[in-house]
N, C-alpha and C. Protein backbone atom coordinates (compact mmCIF):
# COMPACT_ATOMS: atom_id res chain seq x y z
N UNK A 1 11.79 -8.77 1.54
CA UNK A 1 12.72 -9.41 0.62
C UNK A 1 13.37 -8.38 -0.29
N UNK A 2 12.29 -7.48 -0.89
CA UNK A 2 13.13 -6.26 -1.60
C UNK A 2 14.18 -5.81 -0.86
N UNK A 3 13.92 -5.32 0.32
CA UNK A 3 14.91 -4.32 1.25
C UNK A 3 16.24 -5.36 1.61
N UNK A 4 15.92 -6.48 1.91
CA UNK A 4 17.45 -7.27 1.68
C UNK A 4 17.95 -7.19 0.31
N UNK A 5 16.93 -7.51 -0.57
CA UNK A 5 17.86 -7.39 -1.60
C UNK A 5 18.85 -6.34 -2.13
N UNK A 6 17.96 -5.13 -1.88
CA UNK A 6 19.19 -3.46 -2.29
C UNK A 6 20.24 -3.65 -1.30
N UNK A 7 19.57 -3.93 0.01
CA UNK A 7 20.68 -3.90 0.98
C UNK A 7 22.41 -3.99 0.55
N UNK A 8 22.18 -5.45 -0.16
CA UNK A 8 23.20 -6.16 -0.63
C UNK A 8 23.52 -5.83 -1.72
N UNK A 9 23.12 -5.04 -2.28
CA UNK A 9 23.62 -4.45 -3.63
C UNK A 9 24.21 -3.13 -3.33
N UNK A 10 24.00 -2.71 -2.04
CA UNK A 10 24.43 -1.43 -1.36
C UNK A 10 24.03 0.02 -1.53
N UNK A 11 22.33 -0.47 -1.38
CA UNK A 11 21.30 0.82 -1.22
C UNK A 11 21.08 0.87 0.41
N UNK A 12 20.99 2.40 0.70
CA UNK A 12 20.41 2.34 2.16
C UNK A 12 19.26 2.28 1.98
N UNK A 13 18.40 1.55 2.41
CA UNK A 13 16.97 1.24 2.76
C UNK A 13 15.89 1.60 4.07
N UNK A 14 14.78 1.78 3.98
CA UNK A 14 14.01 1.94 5.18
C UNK A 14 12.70 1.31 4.50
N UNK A 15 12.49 0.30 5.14
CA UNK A 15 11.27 -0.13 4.95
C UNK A 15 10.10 0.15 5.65
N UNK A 16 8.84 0.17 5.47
CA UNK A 16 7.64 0.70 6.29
C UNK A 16 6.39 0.35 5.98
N UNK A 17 5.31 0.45 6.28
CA UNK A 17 4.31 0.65 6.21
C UNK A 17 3.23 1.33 6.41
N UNK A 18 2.01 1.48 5.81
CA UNK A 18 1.04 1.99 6.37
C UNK A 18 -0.63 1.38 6.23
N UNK A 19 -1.22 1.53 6.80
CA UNK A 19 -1.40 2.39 8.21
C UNK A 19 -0.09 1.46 9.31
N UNK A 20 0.78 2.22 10.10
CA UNK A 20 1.54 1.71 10.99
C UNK A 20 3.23 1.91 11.35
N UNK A 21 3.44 2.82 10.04
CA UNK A 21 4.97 3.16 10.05
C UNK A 21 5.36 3.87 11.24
N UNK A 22 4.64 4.81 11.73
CA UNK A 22 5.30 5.15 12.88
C UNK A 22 4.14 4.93 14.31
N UNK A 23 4.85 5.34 15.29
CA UNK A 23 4.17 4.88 17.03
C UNK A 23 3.04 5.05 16.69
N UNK A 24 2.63 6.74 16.34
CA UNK A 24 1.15 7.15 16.16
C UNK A 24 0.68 6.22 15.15
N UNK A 25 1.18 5.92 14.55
CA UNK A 25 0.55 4.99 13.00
C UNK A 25 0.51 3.88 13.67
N UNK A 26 1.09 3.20 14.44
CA UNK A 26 0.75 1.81 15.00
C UNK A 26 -0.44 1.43 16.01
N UNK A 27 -0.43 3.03 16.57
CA UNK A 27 -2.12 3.15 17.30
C UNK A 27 -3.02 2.82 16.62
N UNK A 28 -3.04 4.11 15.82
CA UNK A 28 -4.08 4.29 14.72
C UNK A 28 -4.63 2.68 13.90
N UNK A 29 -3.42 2.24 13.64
CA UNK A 29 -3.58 1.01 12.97
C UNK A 29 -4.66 -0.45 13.72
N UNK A 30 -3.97 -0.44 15.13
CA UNK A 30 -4.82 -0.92 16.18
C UNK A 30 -6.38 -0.60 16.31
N UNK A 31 -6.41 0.72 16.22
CA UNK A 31 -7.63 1.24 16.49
C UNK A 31 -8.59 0.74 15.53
N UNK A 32 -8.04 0.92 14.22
CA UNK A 32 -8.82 1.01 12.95
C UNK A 32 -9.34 -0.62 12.50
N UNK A 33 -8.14 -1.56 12.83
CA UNK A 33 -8.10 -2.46 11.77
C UNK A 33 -8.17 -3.73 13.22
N UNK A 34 -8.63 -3.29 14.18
CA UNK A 34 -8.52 -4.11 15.52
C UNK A 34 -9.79 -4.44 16.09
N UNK A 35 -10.59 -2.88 15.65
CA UNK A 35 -11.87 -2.34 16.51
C UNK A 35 -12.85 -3.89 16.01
N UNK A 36 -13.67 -3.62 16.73
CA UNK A 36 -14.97 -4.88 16.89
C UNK A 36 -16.11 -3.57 16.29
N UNK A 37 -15.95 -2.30 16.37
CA UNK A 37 -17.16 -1.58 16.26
C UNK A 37 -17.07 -1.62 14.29
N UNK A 38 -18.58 -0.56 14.08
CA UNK A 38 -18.31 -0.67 12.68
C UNK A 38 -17.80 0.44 12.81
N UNK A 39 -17.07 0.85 11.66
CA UNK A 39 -16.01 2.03 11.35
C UNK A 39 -16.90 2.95 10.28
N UNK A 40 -17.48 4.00 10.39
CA UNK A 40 -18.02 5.17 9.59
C UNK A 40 -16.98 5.15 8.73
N UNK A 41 -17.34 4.89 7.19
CA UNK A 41 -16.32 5.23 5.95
C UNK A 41 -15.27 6.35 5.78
N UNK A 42 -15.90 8.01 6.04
CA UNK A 42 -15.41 8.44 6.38
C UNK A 42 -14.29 8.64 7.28
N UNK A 43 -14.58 8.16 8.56
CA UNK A 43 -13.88 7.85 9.66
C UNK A 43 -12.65 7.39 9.48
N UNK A 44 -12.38 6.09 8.22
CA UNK A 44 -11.61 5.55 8.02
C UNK A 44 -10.48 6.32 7.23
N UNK A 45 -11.06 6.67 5.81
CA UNK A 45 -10.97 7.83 4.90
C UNK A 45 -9.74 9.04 5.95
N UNK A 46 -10.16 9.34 6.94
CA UNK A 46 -9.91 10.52 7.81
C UNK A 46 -8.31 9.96 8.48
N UNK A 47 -8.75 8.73 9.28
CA UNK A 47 -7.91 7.89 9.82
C UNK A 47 -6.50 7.70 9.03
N UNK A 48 -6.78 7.03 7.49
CA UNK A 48 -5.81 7.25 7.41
C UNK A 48 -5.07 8.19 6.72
N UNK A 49 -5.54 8.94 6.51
CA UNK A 49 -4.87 10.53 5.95
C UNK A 49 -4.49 10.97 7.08
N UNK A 50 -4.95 11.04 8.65
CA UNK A 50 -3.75 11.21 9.63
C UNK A 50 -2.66 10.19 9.54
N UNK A 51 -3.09 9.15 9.46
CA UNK A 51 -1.73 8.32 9.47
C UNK A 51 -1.09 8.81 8.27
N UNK A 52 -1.26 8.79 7.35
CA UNK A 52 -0.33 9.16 6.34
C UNK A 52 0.67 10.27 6.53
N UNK A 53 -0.41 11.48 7.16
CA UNK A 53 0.68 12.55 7.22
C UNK A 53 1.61 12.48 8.61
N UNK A 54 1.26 11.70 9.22
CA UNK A 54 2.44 11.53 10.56
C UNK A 54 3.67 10.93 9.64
N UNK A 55 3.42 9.97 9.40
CA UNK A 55 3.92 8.78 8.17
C UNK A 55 4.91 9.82 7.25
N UNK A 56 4.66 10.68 6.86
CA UNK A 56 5.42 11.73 5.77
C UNK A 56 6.49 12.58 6.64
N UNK A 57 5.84 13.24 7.28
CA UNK A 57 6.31 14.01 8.15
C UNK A 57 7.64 13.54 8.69
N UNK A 58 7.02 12.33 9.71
CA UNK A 58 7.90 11.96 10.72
C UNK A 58 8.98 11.40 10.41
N UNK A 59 8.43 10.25 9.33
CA UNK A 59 9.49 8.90 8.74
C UNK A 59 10.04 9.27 7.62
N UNK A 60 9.26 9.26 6.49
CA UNK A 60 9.19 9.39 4.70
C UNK A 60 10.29 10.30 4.57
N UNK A 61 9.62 11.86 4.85
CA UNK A 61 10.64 13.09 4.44
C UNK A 61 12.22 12.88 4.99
N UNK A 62 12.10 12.92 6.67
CA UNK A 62 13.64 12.75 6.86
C UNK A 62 14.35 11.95 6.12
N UNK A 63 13.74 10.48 6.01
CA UNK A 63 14.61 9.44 5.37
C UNK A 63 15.29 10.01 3.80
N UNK A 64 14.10 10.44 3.09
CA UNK A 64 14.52 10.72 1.69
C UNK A 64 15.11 12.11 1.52
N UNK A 65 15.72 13.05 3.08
CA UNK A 65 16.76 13.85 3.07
C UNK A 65 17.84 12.80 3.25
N UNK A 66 17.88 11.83 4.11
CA UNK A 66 18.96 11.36 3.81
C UNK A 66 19.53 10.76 3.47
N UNK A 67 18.83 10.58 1.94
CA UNK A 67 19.65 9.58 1.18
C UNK A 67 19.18 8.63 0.48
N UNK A 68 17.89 7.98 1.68
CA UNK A 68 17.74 6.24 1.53
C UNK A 68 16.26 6.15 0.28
N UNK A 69 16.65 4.95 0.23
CA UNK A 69 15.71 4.31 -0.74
C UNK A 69 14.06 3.89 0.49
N UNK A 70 13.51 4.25 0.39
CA UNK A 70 11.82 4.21 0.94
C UNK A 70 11.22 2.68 0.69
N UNK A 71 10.88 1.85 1.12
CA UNK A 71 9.81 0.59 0.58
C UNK A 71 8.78 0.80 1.79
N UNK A 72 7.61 1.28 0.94
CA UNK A 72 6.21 1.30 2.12
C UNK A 72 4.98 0.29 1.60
N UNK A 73 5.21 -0.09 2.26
CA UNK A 73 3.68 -1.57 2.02
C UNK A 73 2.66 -0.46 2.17
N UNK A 74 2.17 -0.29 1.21
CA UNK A 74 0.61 0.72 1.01
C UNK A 74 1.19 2.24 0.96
N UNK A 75 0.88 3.11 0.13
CA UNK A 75 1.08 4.41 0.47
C UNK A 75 -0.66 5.23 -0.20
N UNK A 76 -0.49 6.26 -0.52
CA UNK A 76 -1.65 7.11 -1.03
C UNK A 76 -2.73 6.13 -1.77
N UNK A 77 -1.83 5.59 -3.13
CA UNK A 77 -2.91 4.94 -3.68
C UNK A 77 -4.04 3.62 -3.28
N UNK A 78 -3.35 3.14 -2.01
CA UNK A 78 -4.12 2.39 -0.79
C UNK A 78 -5.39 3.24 -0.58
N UNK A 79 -5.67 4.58 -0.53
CA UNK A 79 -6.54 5.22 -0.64
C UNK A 79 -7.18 5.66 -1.56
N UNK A 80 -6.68 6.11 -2.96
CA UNK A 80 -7.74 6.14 -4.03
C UNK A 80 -8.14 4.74 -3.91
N UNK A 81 -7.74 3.58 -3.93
CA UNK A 81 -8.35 2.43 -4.20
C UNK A 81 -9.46 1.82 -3.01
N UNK A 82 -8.91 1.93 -2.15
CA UNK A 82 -9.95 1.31 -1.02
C UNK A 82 -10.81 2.25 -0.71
N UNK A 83 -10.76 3.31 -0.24
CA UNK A 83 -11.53 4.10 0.22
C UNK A 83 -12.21 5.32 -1.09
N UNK A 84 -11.55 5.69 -2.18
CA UNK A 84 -12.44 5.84 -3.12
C UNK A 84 -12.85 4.76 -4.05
N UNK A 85 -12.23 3.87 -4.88
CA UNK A 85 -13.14 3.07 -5.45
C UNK A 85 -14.03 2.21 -4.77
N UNK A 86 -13.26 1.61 -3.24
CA UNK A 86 -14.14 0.49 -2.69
C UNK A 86 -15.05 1.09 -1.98
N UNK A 87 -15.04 2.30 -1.32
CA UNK A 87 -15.95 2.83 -0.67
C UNK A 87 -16.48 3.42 -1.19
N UNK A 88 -16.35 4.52 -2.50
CA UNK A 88 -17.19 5.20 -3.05
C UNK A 88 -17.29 6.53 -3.32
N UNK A 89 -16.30 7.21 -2.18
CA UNK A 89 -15.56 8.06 -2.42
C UNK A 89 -15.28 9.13 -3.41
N UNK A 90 -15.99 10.61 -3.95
CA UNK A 90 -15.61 10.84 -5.33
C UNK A 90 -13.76 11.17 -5.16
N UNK A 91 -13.52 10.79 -6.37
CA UNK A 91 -12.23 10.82 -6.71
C UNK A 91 -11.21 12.26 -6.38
N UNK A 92 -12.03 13.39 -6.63
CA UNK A 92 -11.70 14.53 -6.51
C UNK A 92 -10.92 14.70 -4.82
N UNK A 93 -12.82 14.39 -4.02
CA UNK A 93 -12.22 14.17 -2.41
C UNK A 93 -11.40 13.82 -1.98
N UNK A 94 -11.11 12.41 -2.54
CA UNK A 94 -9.68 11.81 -2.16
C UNK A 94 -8.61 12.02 -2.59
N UNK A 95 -8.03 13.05 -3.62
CA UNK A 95 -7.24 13.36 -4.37
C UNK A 95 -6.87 14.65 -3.09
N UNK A 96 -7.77 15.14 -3.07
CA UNK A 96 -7.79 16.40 -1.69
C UNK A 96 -7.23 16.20 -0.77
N UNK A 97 -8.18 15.13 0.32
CA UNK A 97 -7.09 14.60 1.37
C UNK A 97 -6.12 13.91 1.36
N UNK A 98 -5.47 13.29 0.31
CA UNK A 98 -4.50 12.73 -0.10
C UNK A 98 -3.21 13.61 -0.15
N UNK A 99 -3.52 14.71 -1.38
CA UNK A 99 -2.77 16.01 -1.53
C UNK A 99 -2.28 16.83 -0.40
N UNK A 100 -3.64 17.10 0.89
CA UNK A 100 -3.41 17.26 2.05
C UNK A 100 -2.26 16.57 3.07
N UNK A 101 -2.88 15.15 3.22
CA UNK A 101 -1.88 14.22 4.18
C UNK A 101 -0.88 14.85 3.50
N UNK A 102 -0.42 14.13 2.25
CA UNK A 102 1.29 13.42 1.65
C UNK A 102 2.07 15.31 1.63
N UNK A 103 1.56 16.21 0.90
CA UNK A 103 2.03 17.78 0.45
C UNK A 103 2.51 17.45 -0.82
N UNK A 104 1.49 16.23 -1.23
CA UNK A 104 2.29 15.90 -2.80
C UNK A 104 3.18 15.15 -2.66
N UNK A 105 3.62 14.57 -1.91
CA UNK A 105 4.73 13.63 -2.14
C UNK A 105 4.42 12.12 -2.47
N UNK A 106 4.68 11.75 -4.00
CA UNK A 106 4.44 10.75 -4.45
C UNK A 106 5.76 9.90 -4.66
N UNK A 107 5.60 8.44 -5.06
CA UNK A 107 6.55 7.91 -5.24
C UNK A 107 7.57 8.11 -6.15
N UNK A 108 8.66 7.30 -6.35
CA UNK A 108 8.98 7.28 -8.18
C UNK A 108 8.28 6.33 -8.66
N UNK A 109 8.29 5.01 -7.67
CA UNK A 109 7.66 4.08 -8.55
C UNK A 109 6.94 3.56 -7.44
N UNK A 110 6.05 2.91 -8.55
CA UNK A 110 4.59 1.79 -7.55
C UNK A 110 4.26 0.46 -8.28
N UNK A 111 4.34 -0.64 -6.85
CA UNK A 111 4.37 -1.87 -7.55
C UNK A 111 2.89 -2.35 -7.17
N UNK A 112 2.12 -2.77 -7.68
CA UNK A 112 0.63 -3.15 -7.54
C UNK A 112 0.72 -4.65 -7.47
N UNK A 113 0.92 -5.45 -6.43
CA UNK A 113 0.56 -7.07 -6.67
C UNK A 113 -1.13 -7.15 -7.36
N UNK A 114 -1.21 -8.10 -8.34
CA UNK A 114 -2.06 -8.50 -8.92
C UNK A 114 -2.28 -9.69 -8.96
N UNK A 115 -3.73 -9.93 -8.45
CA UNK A 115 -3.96 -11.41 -8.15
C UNK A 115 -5.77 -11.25 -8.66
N UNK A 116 -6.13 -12.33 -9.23
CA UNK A 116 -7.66 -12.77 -9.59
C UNK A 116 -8.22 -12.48 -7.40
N UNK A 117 -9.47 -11.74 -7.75
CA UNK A 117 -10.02 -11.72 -6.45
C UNK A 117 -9.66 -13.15 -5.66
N UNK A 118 -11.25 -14.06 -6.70
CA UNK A 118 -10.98 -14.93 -6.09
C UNK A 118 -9.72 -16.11 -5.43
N UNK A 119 -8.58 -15.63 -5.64
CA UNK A 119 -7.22 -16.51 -5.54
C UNK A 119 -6.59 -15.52 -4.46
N UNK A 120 -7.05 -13.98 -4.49
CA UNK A 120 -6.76 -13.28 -3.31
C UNK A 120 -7.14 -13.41 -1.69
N UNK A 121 -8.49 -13.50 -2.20
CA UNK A 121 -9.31 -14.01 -0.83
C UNK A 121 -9.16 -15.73 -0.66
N UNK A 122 -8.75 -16.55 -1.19
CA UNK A 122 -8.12 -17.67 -0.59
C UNK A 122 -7.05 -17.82 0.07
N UNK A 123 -5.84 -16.62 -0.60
CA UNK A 123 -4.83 -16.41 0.39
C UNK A 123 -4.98 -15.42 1.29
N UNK A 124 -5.99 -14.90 1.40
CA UNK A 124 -6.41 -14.22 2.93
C UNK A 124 -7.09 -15.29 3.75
N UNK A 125 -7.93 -15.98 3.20
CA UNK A 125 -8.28 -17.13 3.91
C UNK A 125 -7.51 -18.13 4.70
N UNK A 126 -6.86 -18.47 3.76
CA UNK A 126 -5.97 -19.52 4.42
C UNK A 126 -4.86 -18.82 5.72
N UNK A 127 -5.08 -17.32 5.86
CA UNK A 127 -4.48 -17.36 7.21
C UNK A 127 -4.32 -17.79 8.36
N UNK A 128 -5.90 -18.35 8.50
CA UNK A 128 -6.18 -19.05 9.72
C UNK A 128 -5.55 -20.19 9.71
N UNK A 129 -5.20 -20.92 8.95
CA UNK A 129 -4.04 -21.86 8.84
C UNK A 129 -3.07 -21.80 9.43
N UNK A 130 -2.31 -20.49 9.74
CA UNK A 130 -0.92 -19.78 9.24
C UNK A 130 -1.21 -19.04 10.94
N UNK A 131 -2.07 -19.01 11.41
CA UNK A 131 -2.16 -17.98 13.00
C UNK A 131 -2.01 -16.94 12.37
N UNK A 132 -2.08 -16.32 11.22
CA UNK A 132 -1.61 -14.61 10.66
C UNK A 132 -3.13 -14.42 11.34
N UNK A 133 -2.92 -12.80 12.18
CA UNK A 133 -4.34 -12.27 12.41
C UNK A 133 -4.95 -11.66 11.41
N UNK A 134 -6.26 -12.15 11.01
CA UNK A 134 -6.87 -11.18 10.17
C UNK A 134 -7.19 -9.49 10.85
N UNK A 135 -7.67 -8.97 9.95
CA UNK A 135 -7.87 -7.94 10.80
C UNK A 135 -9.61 -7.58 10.17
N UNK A 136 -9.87 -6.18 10.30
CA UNK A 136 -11.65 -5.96 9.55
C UNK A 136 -11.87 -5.56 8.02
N UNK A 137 -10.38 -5.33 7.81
CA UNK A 137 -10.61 -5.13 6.64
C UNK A 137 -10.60 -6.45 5.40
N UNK A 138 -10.17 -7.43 6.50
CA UNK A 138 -10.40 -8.82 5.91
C UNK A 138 -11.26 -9.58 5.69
N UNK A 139 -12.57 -9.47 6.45
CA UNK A 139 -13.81 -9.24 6.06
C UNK A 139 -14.65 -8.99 5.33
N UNK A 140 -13.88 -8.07 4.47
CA UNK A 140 -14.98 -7.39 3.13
C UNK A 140 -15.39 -8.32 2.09
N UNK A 141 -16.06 -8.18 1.30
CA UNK A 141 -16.96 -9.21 0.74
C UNK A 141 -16.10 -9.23 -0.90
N UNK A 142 -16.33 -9.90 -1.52
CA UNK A 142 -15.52 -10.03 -2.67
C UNK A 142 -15.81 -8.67 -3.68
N UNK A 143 -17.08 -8.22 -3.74
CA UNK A 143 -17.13 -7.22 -4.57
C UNK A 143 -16.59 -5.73 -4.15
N UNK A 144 -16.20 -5.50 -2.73
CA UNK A 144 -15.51 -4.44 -2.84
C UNK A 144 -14.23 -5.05 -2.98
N UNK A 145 -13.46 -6.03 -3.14
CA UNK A 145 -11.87 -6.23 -3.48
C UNK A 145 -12.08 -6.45 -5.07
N UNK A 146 -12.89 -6.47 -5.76
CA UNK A 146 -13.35 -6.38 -7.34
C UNK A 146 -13.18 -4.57 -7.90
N UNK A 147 -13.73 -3.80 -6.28
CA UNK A 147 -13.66 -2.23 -6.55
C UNK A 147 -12.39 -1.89 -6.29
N UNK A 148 -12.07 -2.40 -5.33
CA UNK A 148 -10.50 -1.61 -4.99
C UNK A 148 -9.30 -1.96 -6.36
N UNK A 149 -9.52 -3.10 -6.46
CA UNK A 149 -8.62 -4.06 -7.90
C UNK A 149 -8.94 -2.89 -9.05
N UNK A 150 -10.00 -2.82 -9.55
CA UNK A 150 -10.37 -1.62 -10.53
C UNK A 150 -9.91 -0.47 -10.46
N UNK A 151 -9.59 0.16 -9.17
CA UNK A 151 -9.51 1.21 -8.68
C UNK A 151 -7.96 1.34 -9.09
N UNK A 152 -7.07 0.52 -8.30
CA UNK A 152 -5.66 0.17 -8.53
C UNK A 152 -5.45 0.43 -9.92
N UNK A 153 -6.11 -0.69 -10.90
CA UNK A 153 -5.51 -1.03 -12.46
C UNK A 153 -6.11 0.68 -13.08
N UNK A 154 -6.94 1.30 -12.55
CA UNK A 154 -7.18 2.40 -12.76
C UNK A 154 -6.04 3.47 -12.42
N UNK A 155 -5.64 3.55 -11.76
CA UNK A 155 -4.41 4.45 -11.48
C UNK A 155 -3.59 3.66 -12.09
N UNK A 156 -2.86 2.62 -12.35
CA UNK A 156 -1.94 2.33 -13.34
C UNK A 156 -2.02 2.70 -14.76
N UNK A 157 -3.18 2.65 -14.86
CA UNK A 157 -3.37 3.24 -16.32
C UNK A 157 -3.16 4.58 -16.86
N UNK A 158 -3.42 5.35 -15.83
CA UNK A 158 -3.34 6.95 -15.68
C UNK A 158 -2.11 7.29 -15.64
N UNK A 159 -0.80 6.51 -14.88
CA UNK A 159 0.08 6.75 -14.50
C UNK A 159 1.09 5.42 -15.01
N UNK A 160 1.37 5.18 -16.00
CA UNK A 160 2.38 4.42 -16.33
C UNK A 160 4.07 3.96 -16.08
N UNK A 161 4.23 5.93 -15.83
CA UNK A 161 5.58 5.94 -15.59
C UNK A 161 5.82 5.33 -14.76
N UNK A 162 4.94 5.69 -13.51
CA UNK A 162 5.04 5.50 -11.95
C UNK A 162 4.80 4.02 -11.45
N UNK A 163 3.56 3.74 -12.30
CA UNK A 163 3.07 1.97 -11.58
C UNK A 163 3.50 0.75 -12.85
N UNK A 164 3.98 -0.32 -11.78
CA UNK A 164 4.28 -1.71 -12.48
C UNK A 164 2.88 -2.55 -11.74
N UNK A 165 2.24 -2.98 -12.45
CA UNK A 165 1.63 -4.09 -12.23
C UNK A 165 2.50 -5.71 -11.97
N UNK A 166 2.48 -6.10 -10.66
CA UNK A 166 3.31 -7.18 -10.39
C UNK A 166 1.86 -8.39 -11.08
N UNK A 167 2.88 -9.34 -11.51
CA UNK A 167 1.55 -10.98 -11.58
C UNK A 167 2.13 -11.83 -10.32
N UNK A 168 1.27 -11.80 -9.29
CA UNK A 168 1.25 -12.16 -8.05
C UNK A 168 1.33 -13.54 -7.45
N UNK A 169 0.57 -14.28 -9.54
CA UNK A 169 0.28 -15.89 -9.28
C UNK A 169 1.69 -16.23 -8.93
N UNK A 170 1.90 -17.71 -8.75
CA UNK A 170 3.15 -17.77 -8.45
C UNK A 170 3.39 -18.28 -6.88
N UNK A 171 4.92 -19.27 -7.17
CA UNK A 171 5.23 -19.14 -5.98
C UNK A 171 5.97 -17.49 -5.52
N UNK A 172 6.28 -17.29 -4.25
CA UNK A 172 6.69 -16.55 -3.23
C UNK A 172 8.51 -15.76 -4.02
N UNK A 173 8.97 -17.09 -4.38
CA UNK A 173 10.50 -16.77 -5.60
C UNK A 173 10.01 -16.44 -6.83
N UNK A 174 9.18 -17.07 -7.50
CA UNK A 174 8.12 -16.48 -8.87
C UNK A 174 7.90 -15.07 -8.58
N UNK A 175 7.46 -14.37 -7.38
CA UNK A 175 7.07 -13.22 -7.47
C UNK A 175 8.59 -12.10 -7.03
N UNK A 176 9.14 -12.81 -6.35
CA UNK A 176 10.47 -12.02 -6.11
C UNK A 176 11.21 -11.97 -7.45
N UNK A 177 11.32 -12.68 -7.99
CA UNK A 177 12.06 -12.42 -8.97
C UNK A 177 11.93 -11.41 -10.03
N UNK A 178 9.83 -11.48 -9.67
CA UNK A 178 9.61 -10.19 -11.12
C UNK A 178 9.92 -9.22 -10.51
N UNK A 179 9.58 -8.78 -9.01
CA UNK A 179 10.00 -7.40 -8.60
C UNK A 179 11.13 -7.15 -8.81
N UNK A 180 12.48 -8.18 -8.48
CA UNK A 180 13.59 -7.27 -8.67
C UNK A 180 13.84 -7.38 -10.28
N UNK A 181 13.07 -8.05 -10.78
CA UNK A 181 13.73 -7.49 -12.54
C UNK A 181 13.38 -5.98 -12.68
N UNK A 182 12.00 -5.67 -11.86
CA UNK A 182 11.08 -4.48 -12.04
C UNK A 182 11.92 -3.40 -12.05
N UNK A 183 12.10 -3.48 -10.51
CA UNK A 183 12.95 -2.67 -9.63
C UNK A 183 14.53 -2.49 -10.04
N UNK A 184 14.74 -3.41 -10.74
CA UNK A 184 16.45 -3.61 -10.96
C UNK A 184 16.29 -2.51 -12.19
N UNK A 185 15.60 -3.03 -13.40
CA UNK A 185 15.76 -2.16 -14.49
C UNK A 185 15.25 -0.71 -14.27
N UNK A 186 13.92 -0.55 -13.35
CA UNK A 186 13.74 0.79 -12.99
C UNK A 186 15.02 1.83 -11.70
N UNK A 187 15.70 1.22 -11.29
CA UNK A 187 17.26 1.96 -10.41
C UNK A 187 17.75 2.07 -11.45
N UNK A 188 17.88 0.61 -12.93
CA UNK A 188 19.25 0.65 -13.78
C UNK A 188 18.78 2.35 -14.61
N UNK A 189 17.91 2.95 -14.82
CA UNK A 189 17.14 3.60 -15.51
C UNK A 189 17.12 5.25 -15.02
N UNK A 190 17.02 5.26 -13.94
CA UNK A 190 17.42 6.35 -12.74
C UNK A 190 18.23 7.22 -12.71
């Protein structure tokens, strides 16, 4: 919905994700978030800091030579949060392979949806409703999405310039609307 929206205001856009923005990232993503086996923390940790740096490399950098505005569903801090706060991770480590994958390349800005756990994992729940596939990381038990949440509001705190905390409650237009006020006044600002 963001990326239509600049569209039409007449930003070039590339939208993406990760783990999955590019071919190799869509393996990887399969592999990781598909597997039936258990996944060594590490392993994961590793996983996606390759994806990331294919992700930089391949997609990220060219695009932001030429020109366009970036929207990536998850980037680095997907990793201080899940894999160092939820996994355990010292902070330093992940700051390392992070620094590694990206070469430093951080956002301008970061939008954090914020939702009460419990109202999070109901709308992960209710996928099965919806045919959305869960995947394994949907699985996790409420107290590591209590760590990763901490982890998040933890880097917002550190980093103000950079992160908006979105309020997630809401309908689907409730939440669009705060992003593009977010987003509108942070371009008007630019």
């Amino acid at each position: 919905m963001l990326a239509s929206e600049l569209r039409l205001r007449g930003f070039d856009v590339l939208p993406t994700m990760e783990p999955g923005g590019t071919p190799l990232g869509r393996r990887l993503r399969a592999a990781f978030l598909e597997t039936e086996e258990n996944v060594a923390p590490l392993a994961e940790l590793l996983l996606f800091a390759a994806d990331r740096a294919q992700h930089v490399n391949f997609l990220v950098k060219p695009a932001l030579e030429a020109g366009k505005i970036i929207i990536s569903d998850r980037y680095a801090d997907a990793t201080a949060a899940y894999q160092g706060a939820g996994r355990g991770f010292s902070e330093s480590a992940v700051s390392q392979i992070i620094e590694f994958a990206t070469g430093g390349l951080k956002p301008d800005l970061t939008l954090f949806f914020d939702l009460p756990i419990e109202q999070a994992l109901r709308r992960t729940n209710s996928r099965d409703d919806t045919g959305e596939r869960k995947n394994r990381m949907d699985k996790e038990a409420g107290e590591f999405y209590e760590r990763v949440r901490d982890g998040y509001l933890k880097i917002a705190g550190g980093e103000p310039n950079r992160f908006r905390i979105v309020d997630a409650n809401g309908s689907t237009d409730e939440v669009k609307t705060r992003v593009m006020k977010i987003v509108s006044e942070f371009l008007d600002e630019s």
